[in-house]
Protein backbone atom coordinates (compact mmCIF):
# COMPACT_ATOMS: atom_id res chain seq x y z
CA UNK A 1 8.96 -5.56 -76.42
CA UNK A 2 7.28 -2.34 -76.33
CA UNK A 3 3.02 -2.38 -76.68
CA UNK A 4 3.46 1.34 -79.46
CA UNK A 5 2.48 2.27 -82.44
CA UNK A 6 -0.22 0.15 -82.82
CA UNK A 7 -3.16 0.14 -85.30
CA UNK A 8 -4.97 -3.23 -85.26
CA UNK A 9 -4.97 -5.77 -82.33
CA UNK A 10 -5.42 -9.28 -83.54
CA UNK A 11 -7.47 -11.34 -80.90
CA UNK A 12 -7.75 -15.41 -80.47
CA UNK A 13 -11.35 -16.31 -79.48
CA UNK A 14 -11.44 -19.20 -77.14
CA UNK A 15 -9.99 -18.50 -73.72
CA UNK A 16 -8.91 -14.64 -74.66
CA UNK A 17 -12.31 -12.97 -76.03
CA UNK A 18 -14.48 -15.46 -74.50
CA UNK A 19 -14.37 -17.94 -71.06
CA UNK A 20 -14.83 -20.82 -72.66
CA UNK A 21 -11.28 -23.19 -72.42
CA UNK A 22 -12.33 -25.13 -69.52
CA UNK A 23 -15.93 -25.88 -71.66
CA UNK A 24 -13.74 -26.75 -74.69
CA UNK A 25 -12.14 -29.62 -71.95
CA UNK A 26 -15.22 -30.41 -69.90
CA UNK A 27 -17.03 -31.02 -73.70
CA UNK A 28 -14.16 -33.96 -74.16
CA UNK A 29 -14.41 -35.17 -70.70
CA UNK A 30 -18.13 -35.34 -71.41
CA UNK A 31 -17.90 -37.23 -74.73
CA UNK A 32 -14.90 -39.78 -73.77
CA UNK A 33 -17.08 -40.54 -70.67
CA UNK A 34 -19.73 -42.05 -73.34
CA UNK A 35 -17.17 -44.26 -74.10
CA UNK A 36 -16.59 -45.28 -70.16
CA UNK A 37 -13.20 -43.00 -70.06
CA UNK A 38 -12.61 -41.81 -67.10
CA UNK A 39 -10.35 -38.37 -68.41
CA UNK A 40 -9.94 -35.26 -65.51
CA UNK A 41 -10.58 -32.00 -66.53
CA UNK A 42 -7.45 -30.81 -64.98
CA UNK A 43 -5.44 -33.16 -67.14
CA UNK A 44 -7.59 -32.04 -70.01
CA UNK A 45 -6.78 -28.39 -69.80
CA UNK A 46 -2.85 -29.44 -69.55
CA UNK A 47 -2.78 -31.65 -72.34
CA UNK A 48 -5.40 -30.20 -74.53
CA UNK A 49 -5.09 -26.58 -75.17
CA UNK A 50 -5.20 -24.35 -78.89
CA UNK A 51 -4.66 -26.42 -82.05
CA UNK A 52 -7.02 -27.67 -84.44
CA UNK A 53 -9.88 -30.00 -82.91
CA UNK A 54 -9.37 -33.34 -85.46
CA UNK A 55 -5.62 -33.09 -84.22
CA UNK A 56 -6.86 -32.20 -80.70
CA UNK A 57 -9.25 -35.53 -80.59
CA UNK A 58 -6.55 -37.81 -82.13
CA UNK A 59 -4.35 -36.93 -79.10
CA UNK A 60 -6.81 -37.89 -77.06
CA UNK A 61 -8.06 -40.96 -78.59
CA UNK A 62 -4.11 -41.87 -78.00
CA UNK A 63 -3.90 -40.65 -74.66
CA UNK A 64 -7.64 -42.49 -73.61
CA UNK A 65 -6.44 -45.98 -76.01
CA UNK A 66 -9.93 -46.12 -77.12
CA UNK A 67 -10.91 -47.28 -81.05
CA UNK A 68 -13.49 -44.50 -82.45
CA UNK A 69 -13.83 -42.60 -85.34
CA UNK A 70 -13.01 -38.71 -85.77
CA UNK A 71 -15.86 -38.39 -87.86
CA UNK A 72 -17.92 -40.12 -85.03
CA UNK A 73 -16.25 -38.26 -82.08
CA UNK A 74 -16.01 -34.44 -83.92
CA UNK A 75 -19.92 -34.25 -83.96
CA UNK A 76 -20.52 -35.44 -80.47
CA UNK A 77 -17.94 -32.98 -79.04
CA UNK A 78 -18.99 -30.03 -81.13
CA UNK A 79 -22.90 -30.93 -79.60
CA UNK A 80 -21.87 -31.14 -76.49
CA UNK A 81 -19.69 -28.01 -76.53
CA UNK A 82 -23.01 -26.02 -77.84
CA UNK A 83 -24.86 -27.38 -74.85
CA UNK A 84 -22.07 -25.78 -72.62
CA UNK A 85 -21.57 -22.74 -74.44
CA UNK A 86 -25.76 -22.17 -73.86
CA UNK A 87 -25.58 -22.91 -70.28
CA UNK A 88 -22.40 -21.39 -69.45
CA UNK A 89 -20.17 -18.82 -71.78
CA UNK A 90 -19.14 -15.55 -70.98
CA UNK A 91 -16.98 -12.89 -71.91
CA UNK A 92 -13.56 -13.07 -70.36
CA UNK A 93 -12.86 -10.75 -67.75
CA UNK A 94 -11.96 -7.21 -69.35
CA UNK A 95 -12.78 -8.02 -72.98
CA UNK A 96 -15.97 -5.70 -72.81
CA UNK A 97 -14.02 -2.86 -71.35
CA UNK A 98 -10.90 -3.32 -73.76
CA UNK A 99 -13.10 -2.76 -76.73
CA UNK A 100 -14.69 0.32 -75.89
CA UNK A 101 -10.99 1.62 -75.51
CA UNK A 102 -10.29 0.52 -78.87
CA UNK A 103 -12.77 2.08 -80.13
CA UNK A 104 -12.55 5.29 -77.81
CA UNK A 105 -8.71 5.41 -79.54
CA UNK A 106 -9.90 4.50 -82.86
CA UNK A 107 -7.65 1.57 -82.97
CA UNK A 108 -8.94 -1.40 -85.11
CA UNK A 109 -9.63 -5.20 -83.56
CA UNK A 110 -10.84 -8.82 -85.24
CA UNK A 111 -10.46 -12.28 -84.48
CA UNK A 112 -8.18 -14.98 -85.57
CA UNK A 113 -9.17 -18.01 -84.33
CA UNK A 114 -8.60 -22.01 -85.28
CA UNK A 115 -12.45 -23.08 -85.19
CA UNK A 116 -15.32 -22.68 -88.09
CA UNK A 117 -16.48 -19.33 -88.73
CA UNK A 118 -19.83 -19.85 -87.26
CA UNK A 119 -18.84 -21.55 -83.76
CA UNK A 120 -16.55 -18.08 -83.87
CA UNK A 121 -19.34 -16.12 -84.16
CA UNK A 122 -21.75 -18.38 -82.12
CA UNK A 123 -19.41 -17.26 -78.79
CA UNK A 124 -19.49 -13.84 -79.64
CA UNK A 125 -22.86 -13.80 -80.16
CA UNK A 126 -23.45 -15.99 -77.00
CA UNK A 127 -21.75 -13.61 -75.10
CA UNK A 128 -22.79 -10.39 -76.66
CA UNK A 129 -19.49 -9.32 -78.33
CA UNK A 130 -20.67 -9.97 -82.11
CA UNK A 131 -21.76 -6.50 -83.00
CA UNK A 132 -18.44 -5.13 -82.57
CA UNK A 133 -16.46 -8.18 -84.78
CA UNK A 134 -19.42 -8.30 -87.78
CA UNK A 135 -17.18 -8.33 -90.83
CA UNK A 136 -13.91 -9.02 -89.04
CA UNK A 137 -14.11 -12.46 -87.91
CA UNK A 138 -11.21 -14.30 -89.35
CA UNK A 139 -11.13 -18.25 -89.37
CA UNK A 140 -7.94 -21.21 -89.94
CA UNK A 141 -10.78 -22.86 -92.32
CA UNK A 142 -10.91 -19.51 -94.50
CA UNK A 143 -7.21 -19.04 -94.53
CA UNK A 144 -6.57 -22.77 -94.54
CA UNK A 145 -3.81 -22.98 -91.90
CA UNK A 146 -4.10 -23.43 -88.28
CA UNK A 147 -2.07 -22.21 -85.57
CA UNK A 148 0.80 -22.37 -84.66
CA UNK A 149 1.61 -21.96 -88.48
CA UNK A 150 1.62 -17.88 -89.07
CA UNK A 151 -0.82 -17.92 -92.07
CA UNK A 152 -3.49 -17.27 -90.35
CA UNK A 153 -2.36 -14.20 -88.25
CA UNK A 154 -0.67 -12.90 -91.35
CA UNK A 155 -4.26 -13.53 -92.88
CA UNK A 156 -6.10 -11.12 -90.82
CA UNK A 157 -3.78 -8.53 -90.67
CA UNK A 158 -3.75 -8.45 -94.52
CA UNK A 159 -7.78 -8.81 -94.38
CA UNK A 160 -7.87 -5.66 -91.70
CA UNK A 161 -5.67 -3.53 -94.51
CA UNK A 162 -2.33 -3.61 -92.14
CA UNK A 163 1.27 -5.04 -92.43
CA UNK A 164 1.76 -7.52 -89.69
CA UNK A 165 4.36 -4.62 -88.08
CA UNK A 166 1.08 -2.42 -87.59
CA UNK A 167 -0.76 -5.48 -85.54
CA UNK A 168 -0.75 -6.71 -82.05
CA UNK A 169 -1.83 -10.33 -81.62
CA UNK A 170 -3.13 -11.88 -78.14
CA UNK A 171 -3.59 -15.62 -77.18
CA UNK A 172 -3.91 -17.92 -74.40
CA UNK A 173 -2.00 -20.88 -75.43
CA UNK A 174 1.42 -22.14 -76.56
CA UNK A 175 0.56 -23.06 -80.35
CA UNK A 176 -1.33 -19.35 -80.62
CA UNK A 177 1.89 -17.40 -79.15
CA UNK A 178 3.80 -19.14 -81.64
CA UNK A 179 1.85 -18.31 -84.49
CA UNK A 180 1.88 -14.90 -83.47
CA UNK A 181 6.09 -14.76 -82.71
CA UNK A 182 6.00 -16.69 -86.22
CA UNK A 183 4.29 -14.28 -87.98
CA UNK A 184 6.08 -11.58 -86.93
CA UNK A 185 3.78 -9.85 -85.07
CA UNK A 186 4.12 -7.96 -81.22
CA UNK A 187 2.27 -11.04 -79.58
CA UNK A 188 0.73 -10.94 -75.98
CA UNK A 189 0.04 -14.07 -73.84
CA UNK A 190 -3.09 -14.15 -71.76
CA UNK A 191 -1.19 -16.04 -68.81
CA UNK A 192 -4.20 -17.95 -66.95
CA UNK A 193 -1.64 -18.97 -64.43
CA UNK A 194 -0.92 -23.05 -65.77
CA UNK A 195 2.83 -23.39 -65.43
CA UNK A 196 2.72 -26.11 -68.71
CA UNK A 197 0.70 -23.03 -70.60
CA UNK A 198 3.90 -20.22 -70.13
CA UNK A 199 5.48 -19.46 -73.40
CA UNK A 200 8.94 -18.42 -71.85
CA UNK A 201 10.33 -16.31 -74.89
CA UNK A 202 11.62 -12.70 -74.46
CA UNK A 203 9.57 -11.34 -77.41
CA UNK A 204 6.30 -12.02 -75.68
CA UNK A 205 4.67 -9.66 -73.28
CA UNK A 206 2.73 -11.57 -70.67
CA UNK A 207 -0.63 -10.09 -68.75
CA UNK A 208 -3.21 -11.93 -66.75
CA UNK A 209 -5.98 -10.31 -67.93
CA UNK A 210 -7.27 -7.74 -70.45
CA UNK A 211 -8.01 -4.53 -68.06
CA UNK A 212 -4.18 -5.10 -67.66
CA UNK A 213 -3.46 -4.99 -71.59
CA UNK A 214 -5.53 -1.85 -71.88
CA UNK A 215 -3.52 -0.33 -69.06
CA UNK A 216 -0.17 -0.90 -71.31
CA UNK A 217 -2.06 0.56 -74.04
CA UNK A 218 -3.50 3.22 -71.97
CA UNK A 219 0.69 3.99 -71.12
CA UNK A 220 1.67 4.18 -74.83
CA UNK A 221 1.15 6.31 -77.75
CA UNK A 222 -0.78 4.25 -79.98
């Protein structure tokens, strides 16, 4: 599938804007561990990547047999995730330089992402990419549907004044791909290089990072 013709690109936060997957896991190994769980990060970041948190911690409540509440674990995870985030965040690799194209070619750009609004904006801020998303930060909890269901996508393309044929969506993980291919929308993997992460589907274009996306772009008329 062809990157042309297009107006808005769609963006997942977590692990595509900003480095922050492997916090998202080390948070869980950090909380479980309160709870004398002994869970690796690397199995973490296989089992454990996109989806909504509640359904995220239930997994691993399964996976780690242990007896504690959501409503206990959710808060302890999202505190411990801030205390990474502080100490460690960062834009991903590209994402500064991608924008300034975008804007240079006067194509439009937001976020989609499954978390709350304000952790959203928290990261960007965090990592100094706010300014350019104020007013364009689009969240499952607004649209009230989380990846991989399309809603969402279809949500912010419909918020950014665009028909999801106009739009270019991007996204680590399996569940956000899918969302993307479900909502009909030109959808790009950000391929960190996990075997268990590789959506194998002809419709999606794969890169490994974003200067690599903005050289497609660069090699299109958009």
């Amino acid at each position: 599938m062809a990157i042309n013709n297009i107006k808005c690109i769609i963006f997942d936060c977590d692990g595509t804007l900003v480095d922050s997957e492997r916090l998202c896991c080390q948070a869980l190994v950090d909380v479980f561990s309160q709870y004398g769980v002994v869970l690796p990060i690397d199995e973490c970041v296989a089992h454990f990547k996109g989806g909504k948190l509640a359904d995220i911690l239930i997994d691993a409540k399964k996976l780690m047999a242990i007896d504690v509440s959501i409503d206990v674990l959710e808060p302890q995870y999202r505190e411990a995730l801030q205390q990474l985030f502080v100490r460690h965040l960062k834009p991903m690799e590209g994402a500064r330089e991608l924008i300034q194209f975008l804007d240079s070619h006067h194509i439009e750009y937001c976020v989609a992402s499954n978390g709350p609004k304000d952790k959203i904006e928290y990261a960007l801020e965090l990592t100094g990419l706010l300014d350019a998303f104020k007013g364009k930060v689009f969240s499952a909890f607004d649209a009230n549907s989380w990846k991989p269901e399309p809603d969402l996508i279809m949500y912010s393309a419909m918020n950014m004044g665009f028909l999801p044929s106009d739009c270019l969506y991007i996204d680590d993980t399996p569940k956000g791909v899918e969302a993307g291919l479900n909502a009909g929308v030109k959808t790009v993997q950000l391929y960190n290089g996990v075997p268990i992460n590789l959506v194998d589907d002809e419709r999606v274009i794969r890169v490994h990072n974003l200067h690599e996306l903005k050289e497609q772009l660069l090699g299109c008329s958009v």
